[in-house]
Protein backbone atom coordinates (compact mmCIF):
# COMPACT_ATOMS: atom_id res chain seq x y z
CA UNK A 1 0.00 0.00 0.00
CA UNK A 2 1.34 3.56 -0.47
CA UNK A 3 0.72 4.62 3.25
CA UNK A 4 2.93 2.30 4.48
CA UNK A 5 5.74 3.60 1.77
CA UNK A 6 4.88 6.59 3.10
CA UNK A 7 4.82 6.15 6.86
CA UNK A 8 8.99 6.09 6.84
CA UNK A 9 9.26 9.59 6.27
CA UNK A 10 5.58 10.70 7.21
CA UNK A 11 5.85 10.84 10.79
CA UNK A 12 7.70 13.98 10.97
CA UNK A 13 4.75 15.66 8.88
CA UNK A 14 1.83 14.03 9.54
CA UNK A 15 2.50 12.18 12.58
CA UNK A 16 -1.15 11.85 13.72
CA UNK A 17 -2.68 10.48 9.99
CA UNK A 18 0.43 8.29 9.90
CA UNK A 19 -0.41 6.60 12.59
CA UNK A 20 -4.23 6.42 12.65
CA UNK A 21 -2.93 4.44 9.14
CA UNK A 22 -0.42 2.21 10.76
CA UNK A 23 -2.99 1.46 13.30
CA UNK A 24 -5.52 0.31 11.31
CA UNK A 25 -3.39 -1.53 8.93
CA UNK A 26 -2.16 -2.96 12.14
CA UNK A 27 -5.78 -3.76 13.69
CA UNK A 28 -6.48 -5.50 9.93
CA UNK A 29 -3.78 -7.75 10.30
CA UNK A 30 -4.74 -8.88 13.74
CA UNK A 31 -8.08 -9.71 12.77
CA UNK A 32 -7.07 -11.41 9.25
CA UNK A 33 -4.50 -13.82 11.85
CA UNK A 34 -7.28 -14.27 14.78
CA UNK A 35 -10.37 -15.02 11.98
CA UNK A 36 -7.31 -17.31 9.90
CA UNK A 37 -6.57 -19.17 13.44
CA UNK A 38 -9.87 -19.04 14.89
């Protein structure tokens, strides 16, 4: 995805929409493993 090519340098600019991204990408993959394991 481009946010995450983005994120590397992003966090000095946009710190907060950066992370809201990284976050959710984050909370995605949690919930792809736990419904993939489950």
């Amino acid at each position: 995805m481009l946010l995450r090519g983005n994120c590397a340098h992003c966090v000095i600019d946009i710190a907060p929409v950066c992370l809201a991204a990284v976050l959710d990408y984050l909370v995605a993959e949690l919930l792809g493993v736990a419904s993939g394991v489950a």
